[in-house]
N, C-alpha and C. Protein backbone atom coordinates (compact mmCIF):
# COMPACT_ATOMS: atom_id res chain seq x y z
N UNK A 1 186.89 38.78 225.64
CA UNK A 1 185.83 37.94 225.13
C UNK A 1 185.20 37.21 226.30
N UNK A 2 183.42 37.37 226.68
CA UNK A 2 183.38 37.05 227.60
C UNK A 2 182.67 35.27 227.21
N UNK A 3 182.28 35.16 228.47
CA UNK A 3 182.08 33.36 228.39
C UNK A 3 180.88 33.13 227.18
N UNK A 4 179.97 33.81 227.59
CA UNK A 4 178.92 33.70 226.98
C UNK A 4 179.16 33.55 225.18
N UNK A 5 180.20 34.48 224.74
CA UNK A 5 180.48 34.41 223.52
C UNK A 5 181.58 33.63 222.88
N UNK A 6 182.58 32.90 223.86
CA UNK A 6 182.99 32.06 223.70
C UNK A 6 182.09 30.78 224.20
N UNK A 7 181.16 30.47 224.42
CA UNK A 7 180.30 29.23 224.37
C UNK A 7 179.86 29.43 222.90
N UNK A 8 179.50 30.33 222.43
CA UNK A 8 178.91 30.80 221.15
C UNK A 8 179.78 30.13 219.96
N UNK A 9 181.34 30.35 220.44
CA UNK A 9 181.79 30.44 219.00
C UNK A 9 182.11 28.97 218.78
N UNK A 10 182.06 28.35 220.22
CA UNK A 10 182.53 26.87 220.33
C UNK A 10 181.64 26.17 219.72
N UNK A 11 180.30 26.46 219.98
CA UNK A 11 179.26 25.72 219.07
C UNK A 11 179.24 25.81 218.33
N UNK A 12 179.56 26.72 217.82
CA UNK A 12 179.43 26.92 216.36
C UNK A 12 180.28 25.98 215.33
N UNK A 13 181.66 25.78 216.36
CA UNK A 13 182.68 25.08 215.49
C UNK A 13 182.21 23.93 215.23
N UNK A 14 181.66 23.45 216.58
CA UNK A 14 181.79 22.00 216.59
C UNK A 14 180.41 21.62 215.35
N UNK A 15 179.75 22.56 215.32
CA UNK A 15 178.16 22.49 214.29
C UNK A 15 178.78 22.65 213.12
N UNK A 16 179.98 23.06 212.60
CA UNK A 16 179.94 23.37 211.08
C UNK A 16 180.70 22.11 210.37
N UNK A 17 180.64 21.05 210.87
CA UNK A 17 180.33 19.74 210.05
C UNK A 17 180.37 18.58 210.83
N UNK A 18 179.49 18.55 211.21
CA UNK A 18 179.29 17.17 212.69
C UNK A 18 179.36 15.97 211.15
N UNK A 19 179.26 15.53 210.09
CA UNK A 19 179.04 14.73 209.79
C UNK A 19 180.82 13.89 209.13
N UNK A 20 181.81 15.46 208.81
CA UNK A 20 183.14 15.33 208.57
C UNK A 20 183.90 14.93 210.18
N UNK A 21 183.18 15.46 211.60
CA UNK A 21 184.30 14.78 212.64
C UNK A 21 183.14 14.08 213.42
N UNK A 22 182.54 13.17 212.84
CA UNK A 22 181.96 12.29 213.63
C UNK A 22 182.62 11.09 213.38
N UNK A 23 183.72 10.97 211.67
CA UNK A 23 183.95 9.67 211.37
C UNK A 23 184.77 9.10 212.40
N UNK A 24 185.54 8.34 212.72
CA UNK A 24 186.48 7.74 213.26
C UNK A 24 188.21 7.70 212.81
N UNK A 25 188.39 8.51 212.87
CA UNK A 25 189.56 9.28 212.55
C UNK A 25 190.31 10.14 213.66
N UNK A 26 191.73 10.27 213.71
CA UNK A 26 192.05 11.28 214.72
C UNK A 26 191.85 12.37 214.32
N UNK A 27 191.92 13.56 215.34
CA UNK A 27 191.15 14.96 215.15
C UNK A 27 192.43 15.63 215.93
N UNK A 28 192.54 17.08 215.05
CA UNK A 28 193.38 17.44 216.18
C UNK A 28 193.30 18.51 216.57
N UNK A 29 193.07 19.13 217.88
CA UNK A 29 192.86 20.67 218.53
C UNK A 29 194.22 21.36 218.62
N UNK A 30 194.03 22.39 217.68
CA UNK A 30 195.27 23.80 218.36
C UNK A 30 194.73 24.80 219.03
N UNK A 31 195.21 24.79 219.79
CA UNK A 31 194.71 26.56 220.74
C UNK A 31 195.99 27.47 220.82
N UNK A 32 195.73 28.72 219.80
CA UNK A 32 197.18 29.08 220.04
C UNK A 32 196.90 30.84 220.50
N UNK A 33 197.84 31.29 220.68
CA UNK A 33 198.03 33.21 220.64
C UNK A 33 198.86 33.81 219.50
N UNK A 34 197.98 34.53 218.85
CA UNK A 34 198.24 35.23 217.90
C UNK A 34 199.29 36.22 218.42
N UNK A 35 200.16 36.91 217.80
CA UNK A 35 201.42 37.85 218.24
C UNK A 35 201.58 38.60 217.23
N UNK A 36 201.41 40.11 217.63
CA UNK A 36 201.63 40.66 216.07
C UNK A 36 200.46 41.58 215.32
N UNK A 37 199.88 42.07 215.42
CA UNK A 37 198.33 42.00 214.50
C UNK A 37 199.40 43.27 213.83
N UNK A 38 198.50 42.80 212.81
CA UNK A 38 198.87 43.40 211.42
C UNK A 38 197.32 44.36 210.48
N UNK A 39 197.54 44.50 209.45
CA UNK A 39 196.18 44.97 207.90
C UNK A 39 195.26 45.33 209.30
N UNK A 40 194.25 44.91 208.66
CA UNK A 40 193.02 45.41 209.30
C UNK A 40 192.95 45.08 210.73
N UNK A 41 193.19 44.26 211.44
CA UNK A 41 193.36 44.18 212.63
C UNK A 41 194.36 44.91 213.80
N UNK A 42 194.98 45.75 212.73
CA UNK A 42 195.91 47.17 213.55
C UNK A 42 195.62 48.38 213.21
N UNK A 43 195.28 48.84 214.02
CA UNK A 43 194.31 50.73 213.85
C UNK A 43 195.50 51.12 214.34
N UNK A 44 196.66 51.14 215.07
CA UNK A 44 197.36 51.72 215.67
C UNK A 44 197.66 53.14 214.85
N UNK A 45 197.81 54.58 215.41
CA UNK A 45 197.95 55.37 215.05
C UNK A 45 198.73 56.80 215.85
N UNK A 46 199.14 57.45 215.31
CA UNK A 46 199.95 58.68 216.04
C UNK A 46 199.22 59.48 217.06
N UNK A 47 199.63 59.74 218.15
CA UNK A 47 198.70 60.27 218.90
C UNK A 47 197.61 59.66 219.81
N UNK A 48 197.48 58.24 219.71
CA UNK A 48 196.94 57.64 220.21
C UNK A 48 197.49 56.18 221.28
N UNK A 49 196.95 56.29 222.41
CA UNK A 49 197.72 55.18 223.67
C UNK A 49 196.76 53.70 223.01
N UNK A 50 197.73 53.22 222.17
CA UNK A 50 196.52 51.62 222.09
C UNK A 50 197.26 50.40 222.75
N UNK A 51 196.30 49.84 223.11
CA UNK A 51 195.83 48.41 223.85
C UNK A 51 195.60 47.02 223.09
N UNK A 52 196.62 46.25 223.20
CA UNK A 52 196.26 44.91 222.43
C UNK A 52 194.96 44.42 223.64
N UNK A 53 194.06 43.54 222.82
CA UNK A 53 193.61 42.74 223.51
C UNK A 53 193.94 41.32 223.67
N UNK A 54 194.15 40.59 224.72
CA UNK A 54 194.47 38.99 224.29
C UNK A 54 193.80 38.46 222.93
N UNK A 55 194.45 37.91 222.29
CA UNK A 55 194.16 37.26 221.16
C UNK A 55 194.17 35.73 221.42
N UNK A 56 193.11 34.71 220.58
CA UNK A 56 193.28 33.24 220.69
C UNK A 56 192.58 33.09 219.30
N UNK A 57 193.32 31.68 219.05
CA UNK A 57 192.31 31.07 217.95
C UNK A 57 192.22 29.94 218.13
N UNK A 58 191.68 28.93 218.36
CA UNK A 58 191.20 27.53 218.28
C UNK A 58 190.71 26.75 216.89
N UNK A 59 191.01 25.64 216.38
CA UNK A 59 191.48 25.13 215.37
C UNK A 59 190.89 23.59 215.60
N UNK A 60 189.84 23.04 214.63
CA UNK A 60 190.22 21.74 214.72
C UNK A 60 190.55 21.04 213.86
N UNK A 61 191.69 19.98 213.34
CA UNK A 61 191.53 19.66 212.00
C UNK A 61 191.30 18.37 212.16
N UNK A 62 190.81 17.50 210.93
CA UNK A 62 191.21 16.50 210.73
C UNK A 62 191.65 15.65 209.08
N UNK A 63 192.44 14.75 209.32
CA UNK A 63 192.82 14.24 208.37
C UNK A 63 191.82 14.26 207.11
N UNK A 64 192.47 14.19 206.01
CA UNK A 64 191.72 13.92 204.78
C UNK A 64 192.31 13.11 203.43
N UNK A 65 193.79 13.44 203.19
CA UNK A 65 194.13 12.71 202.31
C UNK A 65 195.40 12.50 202.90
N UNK A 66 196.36 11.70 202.07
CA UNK A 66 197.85 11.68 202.65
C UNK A 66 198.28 12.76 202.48
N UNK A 67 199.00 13.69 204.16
CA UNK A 67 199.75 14.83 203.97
C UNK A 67 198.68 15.72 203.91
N UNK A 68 197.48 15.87 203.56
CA UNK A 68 196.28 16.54 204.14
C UNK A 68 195.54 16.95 205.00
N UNK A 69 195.27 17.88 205.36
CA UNK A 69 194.07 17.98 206.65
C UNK A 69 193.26 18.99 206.31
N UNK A 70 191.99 18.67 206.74
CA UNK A 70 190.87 20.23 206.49
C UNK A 70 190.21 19.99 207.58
N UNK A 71 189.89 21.52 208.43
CA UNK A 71 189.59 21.88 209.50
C UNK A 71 188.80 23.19 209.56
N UNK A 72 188.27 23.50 210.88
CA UNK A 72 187.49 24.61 211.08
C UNK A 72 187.98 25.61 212.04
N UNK A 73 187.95 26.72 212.45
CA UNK A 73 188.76 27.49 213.26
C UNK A 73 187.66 29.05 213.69
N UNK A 74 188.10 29.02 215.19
CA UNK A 74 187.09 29.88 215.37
C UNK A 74 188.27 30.78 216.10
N UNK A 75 188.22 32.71 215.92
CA UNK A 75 189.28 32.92 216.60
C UNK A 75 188.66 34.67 217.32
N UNK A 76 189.61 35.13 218.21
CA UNK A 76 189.11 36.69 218.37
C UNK A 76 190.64 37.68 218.61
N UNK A 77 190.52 38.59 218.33
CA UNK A 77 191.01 39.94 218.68
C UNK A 77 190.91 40.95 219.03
N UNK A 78 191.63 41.78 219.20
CA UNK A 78 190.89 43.55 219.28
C UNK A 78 191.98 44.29 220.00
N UNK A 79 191.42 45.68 219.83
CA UNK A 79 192.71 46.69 220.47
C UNK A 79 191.48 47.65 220.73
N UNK A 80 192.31 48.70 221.52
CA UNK A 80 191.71 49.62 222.11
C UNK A 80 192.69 51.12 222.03
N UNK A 81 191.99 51.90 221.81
CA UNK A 81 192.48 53.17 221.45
C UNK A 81 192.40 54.26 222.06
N UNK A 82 193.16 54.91 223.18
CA UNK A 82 192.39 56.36 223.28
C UNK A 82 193.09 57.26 223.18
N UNK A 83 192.87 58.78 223.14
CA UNK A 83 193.33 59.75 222.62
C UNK A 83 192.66 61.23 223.06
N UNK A 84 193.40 62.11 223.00
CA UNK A 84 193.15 63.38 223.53
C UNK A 84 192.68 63.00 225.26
N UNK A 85 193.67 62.41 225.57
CA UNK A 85 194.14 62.73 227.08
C UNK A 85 192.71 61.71 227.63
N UNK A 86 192.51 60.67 226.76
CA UNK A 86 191.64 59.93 227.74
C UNK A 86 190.05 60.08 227.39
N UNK A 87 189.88 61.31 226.88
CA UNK A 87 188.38 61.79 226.52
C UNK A 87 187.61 61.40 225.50
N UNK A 88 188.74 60.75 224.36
CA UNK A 88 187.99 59.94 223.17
C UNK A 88 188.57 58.62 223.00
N UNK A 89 187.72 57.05 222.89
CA UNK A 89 188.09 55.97 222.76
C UNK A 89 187.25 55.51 221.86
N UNK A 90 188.32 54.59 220.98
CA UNK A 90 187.94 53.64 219.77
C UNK A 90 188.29 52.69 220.44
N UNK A 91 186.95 51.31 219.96
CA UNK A 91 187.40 49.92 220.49
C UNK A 91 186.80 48.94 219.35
N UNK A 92 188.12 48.00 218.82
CA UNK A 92 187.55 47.02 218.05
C UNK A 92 187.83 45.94 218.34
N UNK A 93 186.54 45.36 218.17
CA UNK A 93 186.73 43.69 218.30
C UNK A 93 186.69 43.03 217.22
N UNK A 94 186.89 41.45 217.18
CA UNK A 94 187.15 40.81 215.88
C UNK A 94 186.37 39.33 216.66
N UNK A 95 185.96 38.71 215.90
CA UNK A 95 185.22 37.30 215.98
C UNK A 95 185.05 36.60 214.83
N UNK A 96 186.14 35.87 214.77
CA UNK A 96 186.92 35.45 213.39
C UNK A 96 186.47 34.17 213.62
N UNK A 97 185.96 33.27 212.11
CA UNK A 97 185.87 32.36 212.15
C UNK A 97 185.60 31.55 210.18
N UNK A 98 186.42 30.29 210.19
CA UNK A 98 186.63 30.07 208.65
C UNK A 98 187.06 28.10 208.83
N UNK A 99 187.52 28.46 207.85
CA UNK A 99 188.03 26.81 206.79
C UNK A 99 189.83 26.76 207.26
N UNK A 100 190.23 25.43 207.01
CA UNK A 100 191.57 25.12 206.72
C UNK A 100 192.06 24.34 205.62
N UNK A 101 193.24 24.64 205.09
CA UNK A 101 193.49 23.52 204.56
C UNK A 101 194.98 23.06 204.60
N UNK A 102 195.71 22.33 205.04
CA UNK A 102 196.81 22.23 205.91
C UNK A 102 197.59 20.95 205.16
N UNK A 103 198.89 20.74 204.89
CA UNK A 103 199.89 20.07 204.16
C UNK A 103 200.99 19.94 204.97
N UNK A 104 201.52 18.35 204.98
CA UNK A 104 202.41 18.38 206.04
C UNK A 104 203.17 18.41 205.08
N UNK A 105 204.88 18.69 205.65
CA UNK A 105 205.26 19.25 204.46
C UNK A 105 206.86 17.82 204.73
N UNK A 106 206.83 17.32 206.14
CA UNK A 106 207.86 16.40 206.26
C UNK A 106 208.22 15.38 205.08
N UNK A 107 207.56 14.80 204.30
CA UNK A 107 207.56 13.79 203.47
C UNK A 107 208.27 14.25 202.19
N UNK A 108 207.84 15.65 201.87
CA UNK A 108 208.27 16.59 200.46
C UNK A 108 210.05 16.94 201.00
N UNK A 109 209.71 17.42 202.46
CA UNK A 109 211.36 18.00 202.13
C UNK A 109 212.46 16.24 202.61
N UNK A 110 211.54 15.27 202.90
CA UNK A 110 212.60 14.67 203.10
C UNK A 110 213.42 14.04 201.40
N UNK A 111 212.43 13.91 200.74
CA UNK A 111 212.86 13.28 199.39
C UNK A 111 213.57 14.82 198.74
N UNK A 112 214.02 15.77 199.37
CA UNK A 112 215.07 16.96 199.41
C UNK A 112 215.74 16.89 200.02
N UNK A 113 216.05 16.08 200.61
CA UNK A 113 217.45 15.85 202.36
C UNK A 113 217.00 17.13 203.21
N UNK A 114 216.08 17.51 202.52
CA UNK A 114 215.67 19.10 204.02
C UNK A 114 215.06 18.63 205.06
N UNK A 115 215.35 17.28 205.53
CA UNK A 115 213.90 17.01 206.86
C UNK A 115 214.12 17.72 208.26
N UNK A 116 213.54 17.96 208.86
CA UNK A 116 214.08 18.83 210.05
C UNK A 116 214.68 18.31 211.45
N UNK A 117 214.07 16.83 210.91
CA UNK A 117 214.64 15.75 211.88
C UNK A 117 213.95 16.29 213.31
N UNK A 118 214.49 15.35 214.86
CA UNK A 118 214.36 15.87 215.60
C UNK A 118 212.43 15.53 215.99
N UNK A 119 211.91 14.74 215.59
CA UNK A 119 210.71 14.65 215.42
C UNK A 119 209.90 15.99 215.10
N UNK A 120 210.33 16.97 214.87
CA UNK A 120 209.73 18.20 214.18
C UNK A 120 208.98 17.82 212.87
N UNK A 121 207.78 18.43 212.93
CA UNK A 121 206.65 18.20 212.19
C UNK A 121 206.89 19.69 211.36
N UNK A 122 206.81 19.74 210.14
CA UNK A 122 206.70 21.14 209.26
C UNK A 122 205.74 21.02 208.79
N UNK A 123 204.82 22.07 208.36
CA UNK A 123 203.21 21.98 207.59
C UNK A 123 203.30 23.48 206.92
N UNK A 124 202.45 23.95 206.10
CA UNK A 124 201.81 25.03 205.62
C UNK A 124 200.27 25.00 205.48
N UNK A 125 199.77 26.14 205.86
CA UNK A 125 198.08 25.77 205.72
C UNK A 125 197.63 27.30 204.79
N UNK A 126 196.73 27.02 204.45
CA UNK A 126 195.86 28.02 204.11
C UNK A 126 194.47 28.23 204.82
N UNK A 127 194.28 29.66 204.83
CA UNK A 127 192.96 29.55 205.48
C UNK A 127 192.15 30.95 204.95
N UNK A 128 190.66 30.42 204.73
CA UNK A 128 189.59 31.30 204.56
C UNK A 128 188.64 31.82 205.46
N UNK A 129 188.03 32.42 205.77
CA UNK A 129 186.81 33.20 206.62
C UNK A 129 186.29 34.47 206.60
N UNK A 130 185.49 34.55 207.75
CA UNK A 130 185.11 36.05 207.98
C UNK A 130 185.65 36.65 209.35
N UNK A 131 185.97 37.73 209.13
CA UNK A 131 185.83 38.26 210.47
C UNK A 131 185.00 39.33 210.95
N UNK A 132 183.99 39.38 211.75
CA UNK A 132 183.12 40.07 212.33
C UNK A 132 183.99 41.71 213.25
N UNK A 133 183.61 42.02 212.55
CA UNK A 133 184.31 43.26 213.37
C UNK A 133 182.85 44.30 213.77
N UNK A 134 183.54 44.60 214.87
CA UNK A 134 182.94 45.28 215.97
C UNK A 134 183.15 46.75 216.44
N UNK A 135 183.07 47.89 215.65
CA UNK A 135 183.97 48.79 216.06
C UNK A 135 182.68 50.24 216.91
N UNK A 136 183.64 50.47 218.41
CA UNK A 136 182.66 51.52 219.05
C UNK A 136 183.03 52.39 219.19
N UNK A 137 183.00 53.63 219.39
CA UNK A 137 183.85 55.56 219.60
C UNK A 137 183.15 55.78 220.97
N UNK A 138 183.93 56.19 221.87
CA UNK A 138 183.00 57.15 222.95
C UNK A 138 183.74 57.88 223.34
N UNK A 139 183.13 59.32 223.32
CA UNK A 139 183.90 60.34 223.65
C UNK A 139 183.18 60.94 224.36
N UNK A 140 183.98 62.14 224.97
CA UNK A 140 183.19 62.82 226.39
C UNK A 140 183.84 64.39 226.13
N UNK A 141 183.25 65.26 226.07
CA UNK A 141 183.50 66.64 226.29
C UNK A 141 182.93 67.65 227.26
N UNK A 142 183.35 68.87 227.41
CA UNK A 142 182.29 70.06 228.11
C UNK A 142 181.63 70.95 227.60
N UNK A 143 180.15 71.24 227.77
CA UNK A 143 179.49 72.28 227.07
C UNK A 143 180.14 73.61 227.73
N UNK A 144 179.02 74.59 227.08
CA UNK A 144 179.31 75.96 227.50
C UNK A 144 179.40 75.77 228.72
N UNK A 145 178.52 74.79 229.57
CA UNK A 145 178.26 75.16 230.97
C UNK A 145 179.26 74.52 231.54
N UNK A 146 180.34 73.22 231.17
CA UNK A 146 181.07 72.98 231.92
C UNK A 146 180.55 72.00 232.56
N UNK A 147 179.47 71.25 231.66
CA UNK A 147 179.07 69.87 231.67
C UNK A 147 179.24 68.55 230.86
N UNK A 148 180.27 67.79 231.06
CA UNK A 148 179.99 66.48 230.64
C UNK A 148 179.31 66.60 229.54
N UNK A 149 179.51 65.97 228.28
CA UNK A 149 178.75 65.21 227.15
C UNK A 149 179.15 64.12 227.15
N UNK A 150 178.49 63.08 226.89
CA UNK A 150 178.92 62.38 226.17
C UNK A 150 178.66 61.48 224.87
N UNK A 151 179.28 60.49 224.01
CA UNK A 151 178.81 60.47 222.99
C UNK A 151 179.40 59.23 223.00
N UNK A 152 178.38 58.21 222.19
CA UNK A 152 178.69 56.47 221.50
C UNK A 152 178.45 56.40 220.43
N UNK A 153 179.04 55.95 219.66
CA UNK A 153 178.52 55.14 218.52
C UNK A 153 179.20 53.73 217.79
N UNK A 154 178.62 52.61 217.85
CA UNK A 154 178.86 51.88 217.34
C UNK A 154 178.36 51.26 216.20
N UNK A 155 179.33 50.14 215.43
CA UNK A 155 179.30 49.53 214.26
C UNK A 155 179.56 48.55 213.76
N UNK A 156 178.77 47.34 212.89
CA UNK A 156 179.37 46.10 212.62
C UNK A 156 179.86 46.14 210.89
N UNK A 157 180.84 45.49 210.70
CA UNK A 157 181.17 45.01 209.50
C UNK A 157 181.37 43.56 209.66
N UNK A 158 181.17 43.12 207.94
CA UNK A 158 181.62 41.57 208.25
C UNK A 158 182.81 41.70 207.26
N UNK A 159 184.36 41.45 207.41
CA UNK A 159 185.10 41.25 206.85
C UNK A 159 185.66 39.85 206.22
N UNK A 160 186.53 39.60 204.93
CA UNK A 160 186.85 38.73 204.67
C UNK A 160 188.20 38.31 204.86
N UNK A 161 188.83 37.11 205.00
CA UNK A 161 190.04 36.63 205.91
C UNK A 161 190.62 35.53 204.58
N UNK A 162 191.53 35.89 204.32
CA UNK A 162 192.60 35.22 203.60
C UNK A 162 194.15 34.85 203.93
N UNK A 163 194.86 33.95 204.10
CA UNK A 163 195.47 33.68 204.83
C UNK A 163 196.41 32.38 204.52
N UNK A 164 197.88 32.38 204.38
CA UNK A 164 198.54 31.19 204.44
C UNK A 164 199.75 31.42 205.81
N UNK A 165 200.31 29.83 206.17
CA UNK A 165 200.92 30.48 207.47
C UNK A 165 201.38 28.75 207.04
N UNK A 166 203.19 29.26 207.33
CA UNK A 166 203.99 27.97 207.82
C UNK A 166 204.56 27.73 209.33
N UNK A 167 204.50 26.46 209.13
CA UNK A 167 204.26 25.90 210.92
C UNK A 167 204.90 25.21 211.16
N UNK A 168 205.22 25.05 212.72
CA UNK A 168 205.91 23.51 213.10
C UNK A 168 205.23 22.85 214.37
N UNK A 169 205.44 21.48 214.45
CA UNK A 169 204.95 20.61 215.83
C UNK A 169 206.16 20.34 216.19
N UNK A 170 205.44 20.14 217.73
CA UNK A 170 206.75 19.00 218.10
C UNK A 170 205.67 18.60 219.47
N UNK A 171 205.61 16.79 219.54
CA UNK A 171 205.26 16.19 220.71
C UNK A 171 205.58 15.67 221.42
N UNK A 172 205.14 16.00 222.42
CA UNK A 172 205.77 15.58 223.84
C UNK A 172 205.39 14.16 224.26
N UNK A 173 204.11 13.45 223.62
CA UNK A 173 203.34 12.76 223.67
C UNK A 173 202.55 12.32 222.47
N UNK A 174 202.14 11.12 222.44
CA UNK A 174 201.07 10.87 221.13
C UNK A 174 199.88 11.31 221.22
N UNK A 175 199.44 12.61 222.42
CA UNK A 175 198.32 13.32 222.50
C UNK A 175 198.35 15.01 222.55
N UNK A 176 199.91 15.36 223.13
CA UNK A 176 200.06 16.53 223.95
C UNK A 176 201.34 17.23 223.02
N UNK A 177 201.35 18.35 222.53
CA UNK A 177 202.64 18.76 222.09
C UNK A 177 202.04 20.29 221.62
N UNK A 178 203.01 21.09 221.14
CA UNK A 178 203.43 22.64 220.91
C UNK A 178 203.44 22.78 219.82
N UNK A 179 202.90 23.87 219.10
CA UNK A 179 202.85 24.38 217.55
C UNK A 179 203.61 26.06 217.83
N UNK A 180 203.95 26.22 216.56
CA UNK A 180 204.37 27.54 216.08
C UNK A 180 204.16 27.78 214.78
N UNK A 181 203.54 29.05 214.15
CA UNK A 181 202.99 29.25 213.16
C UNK A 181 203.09 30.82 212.96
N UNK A 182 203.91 31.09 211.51
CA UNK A 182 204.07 32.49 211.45
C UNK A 182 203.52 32.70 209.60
N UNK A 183 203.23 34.07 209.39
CA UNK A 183 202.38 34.38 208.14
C UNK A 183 201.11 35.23 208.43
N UNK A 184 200.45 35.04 207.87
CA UNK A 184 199.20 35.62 208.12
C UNK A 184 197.97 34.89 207.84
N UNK A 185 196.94 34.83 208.75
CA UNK A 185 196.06 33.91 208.47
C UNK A 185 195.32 33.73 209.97
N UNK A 186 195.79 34.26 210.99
CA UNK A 186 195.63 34.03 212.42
C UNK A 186 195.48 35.53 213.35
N UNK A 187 195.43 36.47 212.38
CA UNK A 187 194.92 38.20 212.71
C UNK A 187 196.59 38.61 213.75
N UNK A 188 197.88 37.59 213.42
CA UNK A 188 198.56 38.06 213.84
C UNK A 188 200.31 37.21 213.27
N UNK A 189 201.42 38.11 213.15
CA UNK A 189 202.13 37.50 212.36
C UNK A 189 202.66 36.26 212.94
N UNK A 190 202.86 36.33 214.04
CA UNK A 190 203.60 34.75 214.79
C UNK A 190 202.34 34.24 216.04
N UNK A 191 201.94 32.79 215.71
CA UNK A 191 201.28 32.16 216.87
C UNK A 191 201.99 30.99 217.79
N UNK A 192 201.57 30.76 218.98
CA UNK A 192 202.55 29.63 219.60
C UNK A 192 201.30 29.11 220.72
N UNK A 193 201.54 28.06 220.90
CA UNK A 193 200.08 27.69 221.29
C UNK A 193 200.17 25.83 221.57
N UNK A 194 199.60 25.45 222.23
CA UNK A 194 199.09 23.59 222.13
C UNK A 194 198.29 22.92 221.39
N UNK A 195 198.72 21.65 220.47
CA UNK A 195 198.25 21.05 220.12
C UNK A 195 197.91 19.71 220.92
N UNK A 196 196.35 19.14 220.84
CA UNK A 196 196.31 17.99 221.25
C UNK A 196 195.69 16.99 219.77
N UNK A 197 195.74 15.54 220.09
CA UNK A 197 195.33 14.24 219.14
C UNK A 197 194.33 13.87 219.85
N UNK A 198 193.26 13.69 219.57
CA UNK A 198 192.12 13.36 220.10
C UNK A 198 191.71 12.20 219.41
């Protein structure tokens, strides 16, 4: 993902409700790596050498009710495929971006004696979006003459993203600390990544 389109997706986040994180409230950024891709975000197939691409998703939430948070999240993926010795490649990208809705979950399991103690934070979130997928073929062969062809074609879909995923914090600081988050909802089954309090 190059800069240009990550400036893109950043604006975008920060534009899809300037009027919900302008209040005066803490806000909080995750930046994590997806691990795992799974459903539609894994073409992997027999016969074919594939390529994860780095994966990230960025996250901002903020508070809303007690034990609440709703947030926005902008994220990407992709793999790469080739096959028959190099001469034909599939490449998809993903430019994921949606809603949160996030529940801390410390307060519920403590009135269960389940707390995790340890200042460990437990949550579950749900999450909605789209993901933009990007998918291109190029292949190369020889004519009669023992010349080079070659051939592109690409394609957009807009896909839909459904998603719940349970999590944990832990801070190092009242600004700086580590998340982990496994499920689906993040184009990959386990994420691990930094959280900051802004």
């Amino acid at each position: 993902m190059n800069f240009k389109t990550t400036s893109i997706l950043l604006l975008f986040l920060i534009s899809l409700s300037p009027n919900l994180f302008s209040q005066n409230n803490d806000l909080r950024l995750n930046i994590g790596i997806p691990l795992g891709n799974y459903g539609k975000f894994d073409h992997s197939f027999a016969g074919a050498d594939a390529t994860n691409h780095p994966s990230v998703i960025i996250q901002l939430e903020k508070a809303w009710k007690e034990n609440l948070s709703i947030g926005a999240y902008i994220g990407y993926t992709g793999q790469k495929h080739e096959y028959n010795l190099g001469f034909e490649e599939v490449k998809y990208n993903y430019y994921r971006f949606g809603t949160s809705l996030t529940y801390e979950l410390n307060d519920w399991l403590l009135e269960m004696n389940l707390s995790p103690g340890n200042d460990i934070e437990m949550y579950t979130s749900i999450k909605t979006g789209l993901s933009l997928e990007n998918k291109k073929t190029e292949s190369s062969k020889l004519d009669g003459s023992s010349n080079p062809v070659y051939f592109s074609k690409s394609s957009n879909d807009l896909l839909v993203d459904l998603g719940i995923l349970l999590g944990t914090r832990y801070h190092f600081s009242n600004q700086f600390g580590i998340f982990s988050e496994l499920g689906w909802g993040n184009a990959g089954f386990f994420t691990i990544g930094t959280t900051f309090t802004l």
